[in-house]
C-alpha atoms as a PDB file:
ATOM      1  CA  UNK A   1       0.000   0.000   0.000  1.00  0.00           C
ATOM      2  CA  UNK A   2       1.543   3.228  -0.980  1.00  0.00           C
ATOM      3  CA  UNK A   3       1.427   6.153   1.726  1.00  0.00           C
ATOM      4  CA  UNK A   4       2.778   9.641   1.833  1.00  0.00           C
ATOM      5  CA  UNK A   5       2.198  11.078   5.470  1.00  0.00           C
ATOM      6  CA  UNK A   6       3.025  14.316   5.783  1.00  0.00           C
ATOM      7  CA  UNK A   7       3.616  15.722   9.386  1.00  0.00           C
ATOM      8  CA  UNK A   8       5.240  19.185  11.523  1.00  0.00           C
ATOM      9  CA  UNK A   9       2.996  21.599  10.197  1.00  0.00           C
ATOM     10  CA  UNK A  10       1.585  23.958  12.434  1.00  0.00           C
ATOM     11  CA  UNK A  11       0.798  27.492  13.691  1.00  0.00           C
ATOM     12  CA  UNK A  12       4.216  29.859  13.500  1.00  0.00           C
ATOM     13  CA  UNK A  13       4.416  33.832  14.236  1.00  0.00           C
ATOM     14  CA  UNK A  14       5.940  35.429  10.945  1.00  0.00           C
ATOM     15  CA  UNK A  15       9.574  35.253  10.290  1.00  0.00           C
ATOM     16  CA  UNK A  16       9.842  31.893  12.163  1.00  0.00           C
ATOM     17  CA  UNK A  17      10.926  28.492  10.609  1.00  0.00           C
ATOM     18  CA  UNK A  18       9.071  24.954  10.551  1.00  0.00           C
ATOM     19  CA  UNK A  19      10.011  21.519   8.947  1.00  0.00           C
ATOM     20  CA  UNK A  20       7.842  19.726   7.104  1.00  0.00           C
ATOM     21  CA  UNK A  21       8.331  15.865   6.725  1.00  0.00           C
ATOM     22  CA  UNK A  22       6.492  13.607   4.395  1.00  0.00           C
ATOM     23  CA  UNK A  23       7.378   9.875   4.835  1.00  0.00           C
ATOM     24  CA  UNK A  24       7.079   7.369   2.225  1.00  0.00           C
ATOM     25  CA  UNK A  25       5.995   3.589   1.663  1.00  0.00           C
ATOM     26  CA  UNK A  26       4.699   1.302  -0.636  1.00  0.00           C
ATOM     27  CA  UNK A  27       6.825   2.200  -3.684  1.00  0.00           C
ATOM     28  CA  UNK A  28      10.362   2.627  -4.938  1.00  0.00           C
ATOM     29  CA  UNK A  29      10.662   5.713  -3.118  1.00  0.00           C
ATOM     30  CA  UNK A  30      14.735   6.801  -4.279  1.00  0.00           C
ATOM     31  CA  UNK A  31      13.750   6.255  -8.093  1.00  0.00           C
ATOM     32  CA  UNK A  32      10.815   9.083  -7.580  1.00  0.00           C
ATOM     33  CA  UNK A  33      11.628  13.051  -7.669  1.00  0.00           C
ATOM     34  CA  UNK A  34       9.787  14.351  -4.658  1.00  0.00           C
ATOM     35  CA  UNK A  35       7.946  17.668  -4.713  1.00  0.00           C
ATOM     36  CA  UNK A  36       6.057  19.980  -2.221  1.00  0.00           C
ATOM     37  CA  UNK A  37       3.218  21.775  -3.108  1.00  0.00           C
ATOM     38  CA  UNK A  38       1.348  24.207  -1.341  1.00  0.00           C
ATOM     39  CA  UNK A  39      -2.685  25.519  -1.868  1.00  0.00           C
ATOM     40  CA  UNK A  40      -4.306  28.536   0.031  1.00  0.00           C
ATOM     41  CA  UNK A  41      -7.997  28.448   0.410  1.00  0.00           C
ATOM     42  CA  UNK A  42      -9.795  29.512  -3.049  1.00  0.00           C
ATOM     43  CA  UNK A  43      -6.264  29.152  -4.578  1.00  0.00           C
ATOM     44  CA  UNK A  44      -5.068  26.717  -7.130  1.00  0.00           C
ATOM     45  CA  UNK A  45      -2.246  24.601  -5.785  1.00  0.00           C
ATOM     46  CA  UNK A  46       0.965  25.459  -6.326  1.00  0.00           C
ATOM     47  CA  UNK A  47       4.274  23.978  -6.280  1.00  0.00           C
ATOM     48  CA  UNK A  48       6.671  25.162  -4.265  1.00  0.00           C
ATOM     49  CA  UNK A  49       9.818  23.055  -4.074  1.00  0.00           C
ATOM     50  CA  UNK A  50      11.331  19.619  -6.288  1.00  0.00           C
ATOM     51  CA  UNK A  51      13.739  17.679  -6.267  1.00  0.00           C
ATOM     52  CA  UNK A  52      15.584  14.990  -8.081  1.00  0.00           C
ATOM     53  CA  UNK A  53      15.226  10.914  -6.844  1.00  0.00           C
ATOM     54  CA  UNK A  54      19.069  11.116  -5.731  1.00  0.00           C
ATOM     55  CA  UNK A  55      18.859  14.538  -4.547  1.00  0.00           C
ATOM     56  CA  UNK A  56      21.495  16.228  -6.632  1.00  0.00           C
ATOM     57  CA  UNK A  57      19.007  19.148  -7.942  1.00  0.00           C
ATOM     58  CA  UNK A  58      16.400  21.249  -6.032  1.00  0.00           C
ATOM     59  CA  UNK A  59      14.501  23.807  -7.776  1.00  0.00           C
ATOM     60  CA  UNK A  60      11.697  26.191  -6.190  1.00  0.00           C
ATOM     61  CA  UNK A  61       8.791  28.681  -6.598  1.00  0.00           C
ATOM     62  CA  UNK A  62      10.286  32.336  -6.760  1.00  0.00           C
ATOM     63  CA  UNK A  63       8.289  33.101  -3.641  1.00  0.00           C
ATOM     64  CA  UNK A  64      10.035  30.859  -1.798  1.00  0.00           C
ATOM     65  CA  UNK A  65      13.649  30.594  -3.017  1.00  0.00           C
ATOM     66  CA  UNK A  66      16.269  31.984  -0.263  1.00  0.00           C
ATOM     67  CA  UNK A  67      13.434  30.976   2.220  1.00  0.00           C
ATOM     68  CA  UNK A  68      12.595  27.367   1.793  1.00  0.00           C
ATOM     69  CA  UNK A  69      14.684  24.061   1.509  1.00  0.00           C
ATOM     70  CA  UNK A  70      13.819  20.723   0.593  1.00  0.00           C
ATOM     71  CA  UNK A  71      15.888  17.765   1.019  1.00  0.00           C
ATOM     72  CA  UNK A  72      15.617  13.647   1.023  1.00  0.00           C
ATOM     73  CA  UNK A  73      16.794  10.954   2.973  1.00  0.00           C
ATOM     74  CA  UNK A  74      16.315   7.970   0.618  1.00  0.00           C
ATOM     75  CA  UNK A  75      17.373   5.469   3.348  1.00  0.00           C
ATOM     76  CA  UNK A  76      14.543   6.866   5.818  1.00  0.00           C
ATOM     77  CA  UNK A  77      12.689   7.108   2.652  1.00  0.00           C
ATOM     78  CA  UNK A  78      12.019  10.577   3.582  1.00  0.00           C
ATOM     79  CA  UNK A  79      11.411  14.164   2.225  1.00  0.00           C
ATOM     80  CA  UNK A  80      11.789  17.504   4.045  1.00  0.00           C
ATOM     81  CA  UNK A  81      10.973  21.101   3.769  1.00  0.00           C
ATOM     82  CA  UNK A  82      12.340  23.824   5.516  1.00  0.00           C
ATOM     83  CA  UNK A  83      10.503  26.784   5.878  1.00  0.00           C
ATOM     84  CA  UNK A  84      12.118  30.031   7.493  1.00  0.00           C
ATOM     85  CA  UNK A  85      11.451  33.769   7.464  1.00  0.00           C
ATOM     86  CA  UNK A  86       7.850  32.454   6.954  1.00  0.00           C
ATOM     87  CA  UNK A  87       4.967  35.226   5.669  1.00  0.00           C
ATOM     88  CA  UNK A  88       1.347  35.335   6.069  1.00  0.00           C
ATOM     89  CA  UNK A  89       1.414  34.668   2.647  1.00  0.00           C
ATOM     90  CA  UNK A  90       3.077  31.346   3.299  1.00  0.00           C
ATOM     91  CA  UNK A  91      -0.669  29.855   5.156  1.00  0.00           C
ATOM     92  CA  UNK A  92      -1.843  26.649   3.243  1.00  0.00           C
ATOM     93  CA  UNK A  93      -1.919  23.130   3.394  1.00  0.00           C
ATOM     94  CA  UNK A  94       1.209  21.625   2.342  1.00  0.00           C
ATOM     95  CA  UNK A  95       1.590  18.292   0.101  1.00  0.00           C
ATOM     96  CA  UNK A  96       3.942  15.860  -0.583  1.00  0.00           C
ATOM     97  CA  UNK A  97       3.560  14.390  -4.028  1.00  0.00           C
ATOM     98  CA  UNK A  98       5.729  11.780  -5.843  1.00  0.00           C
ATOM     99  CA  UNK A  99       6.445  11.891  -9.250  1.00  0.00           C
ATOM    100  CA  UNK A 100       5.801   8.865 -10.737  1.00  0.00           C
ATOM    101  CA  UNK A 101       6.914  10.286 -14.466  1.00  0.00           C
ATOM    102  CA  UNK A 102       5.059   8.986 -17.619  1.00  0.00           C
ATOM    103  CA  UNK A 103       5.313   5.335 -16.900  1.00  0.00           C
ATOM    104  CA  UNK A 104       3.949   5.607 -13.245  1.00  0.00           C
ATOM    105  CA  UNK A 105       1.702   6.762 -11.205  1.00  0.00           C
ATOM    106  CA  UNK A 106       1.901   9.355  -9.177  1.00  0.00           C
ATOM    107  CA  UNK A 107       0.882   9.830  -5.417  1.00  0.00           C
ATOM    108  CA  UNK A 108       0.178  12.584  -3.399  1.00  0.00           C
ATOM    109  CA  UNK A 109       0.108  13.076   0.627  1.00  0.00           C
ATOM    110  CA  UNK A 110      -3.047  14.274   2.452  1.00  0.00           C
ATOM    111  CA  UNK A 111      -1.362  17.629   3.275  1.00  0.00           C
ATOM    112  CA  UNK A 112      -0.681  19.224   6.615  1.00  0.00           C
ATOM    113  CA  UNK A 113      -2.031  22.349   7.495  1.00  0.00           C
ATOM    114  CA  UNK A 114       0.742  25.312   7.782  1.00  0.00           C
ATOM    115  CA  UNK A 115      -0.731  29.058   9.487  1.00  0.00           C
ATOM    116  CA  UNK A 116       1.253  31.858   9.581  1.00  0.00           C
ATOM    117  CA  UNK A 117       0.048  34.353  11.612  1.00  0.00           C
ATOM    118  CA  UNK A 118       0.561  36.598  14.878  1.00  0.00           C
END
């Protein structure tokens, strides 16, 4: 059974940090790129960070970039964000999707919930 769980969201004052986790199982997790996406109510959702299965290339959202860094663990099977000098602007639900490319199927987390506010 593949599952993404996502987990460490939260409520944060702005300009503080939080890491996001998303854990994997259930597929050949290190032969996936890994992204995070991000969708504010009435908002389409966006992505906001990639990266590539052996984690030699990250790219990002421009509203993020300086702000925001994703990494993998591929032996914890794992994918991280994190988020610092957060903004208001930064409130949504966060997913973890895998990129299952042409051949696959892709999968997505069930999002955690990420509020920026004072």
């Amino acid at each position: 059974q593949v599952r993404l769980v996502e987990s460490g969201g939260g409520l944060v004052q702005p300009g503080g940090s939080l890491r996001l986790s998303c854990a994997a199982s259930g597929f050949t997790y290190d032969t996936y790129a890994m992204r995070w996406y991000r969708q504010a109510p009435g908002k389409e959702r966006d992505l906001v960070a990639a990266i590539t299965p052996a984690g030699g290339r990250t790219t990002y959202a421009d509203s993020v970039k300086g702000r925001f860094t994703i990494s993998r663990d591929n032996v914890e099977k794992s994918v991280y964000l994190q988020m610092s000098l957060l903004k208001p602007e930064d409130t949504a639900v966060y997913y973890c999707y895998a990129d299952g490319g042409i051949l696959r199927r892709d999968y997505w987390g069930q999002g955690t919930q990420v509020t920026v506010s004072s």
